[in-house]
C-alpha atoms as a PDB file:
ATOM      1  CA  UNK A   1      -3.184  16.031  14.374  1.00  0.00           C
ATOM      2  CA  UNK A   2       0.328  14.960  13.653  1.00  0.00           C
ATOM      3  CA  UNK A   3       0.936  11.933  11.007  1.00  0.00           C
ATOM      4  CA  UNK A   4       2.104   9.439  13.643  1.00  0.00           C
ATOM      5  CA  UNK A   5      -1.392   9.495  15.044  1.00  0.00           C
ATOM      6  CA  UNK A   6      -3.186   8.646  11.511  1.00  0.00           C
ATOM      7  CA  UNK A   7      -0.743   6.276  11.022  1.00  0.00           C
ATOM      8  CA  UNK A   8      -1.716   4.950  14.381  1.00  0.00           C
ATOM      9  CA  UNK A   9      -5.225   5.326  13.566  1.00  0.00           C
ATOM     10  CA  UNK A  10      -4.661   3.174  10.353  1.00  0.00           C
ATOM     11  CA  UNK A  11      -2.623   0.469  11.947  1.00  0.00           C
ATOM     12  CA  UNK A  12      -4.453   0.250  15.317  1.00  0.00           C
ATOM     13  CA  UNK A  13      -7.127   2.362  16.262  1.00  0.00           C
ATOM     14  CA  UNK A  14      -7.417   1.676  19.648  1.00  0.00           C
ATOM     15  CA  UNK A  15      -4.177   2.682  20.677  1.00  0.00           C
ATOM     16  CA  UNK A  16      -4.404   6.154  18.875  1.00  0.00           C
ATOM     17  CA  UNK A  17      -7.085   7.019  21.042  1.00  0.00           C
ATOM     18  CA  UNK A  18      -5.652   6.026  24.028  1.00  0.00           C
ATOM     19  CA  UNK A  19      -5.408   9.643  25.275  1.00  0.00           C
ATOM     20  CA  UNK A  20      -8.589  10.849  24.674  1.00  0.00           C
ATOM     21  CA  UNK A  21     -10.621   9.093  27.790  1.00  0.00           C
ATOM     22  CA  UNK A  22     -11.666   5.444  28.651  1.00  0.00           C
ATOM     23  CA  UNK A  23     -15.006   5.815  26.332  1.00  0.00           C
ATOM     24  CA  UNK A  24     -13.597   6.470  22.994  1.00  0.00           C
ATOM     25  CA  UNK A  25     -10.780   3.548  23.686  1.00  0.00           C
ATOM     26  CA  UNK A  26     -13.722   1.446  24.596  1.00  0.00           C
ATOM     27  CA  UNK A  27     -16.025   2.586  21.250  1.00  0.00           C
ATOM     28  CA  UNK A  28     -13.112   2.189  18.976  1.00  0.00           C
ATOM     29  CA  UNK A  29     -11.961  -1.068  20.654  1.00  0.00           C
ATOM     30  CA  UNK A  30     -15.326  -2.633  19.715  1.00  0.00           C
ATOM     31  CA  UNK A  31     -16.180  -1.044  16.426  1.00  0.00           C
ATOM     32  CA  UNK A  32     -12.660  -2.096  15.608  1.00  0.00           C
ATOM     33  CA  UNK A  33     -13.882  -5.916  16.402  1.00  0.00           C
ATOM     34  CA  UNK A  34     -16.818  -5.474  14.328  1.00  0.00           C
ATOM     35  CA  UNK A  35     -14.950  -4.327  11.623  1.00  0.00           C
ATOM     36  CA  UNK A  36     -10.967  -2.173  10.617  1.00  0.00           C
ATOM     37  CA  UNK A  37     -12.936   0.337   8.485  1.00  0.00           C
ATOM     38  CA  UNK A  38     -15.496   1.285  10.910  1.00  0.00           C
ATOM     39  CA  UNK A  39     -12.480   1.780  13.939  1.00  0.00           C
ATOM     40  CA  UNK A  40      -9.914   3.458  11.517  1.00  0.00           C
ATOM     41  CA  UNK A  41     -13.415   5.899  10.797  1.00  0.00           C
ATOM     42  CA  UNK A  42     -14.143   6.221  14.246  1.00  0.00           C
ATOM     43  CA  UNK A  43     -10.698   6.431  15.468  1.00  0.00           C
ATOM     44  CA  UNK A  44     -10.100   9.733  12.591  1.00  0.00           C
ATOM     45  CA  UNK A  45     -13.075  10.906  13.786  1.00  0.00           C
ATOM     46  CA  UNK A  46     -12.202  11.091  17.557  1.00  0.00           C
ATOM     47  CA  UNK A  47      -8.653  12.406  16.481  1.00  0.00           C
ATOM     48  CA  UNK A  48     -10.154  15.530  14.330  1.00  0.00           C
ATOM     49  CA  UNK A  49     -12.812  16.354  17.246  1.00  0.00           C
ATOM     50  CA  UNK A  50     -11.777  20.012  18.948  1.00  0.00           C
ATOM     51  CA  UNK A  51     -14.425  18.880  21.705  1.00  0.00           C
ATOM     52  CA  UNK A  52     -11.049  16.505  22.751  1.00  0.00           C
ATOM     53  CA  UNK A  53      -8.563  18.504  22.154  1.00  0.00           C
END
């Protein structure tokens, strides 16, 4: 995981995702509306995944 995409992550979740499949766009997109924590966490989360990779 480069540091562009935890930047991204930090500043916009959503679009740091935006490779990894419709679903996780969609998951951080909303936990992102709920909340920044919980779709910066979510996003990081996706990013450090091997199951994506």
């Amino acid at each position: 995981m480069s540091i562009w995409r935890v930047l991204l992550s930090i500043l916009f979740p959503p679009l740091a995702v935006i490779d990894k499949g419709c679903g996780s766009v969609v998951i951080v997109f909303i936990l992102t509306l709920c909340a920044w924590i919980p779709g910066v966490i979510g996003a990081l989360i996706i990013l450090n995944n091997p199951k994506y990779s």
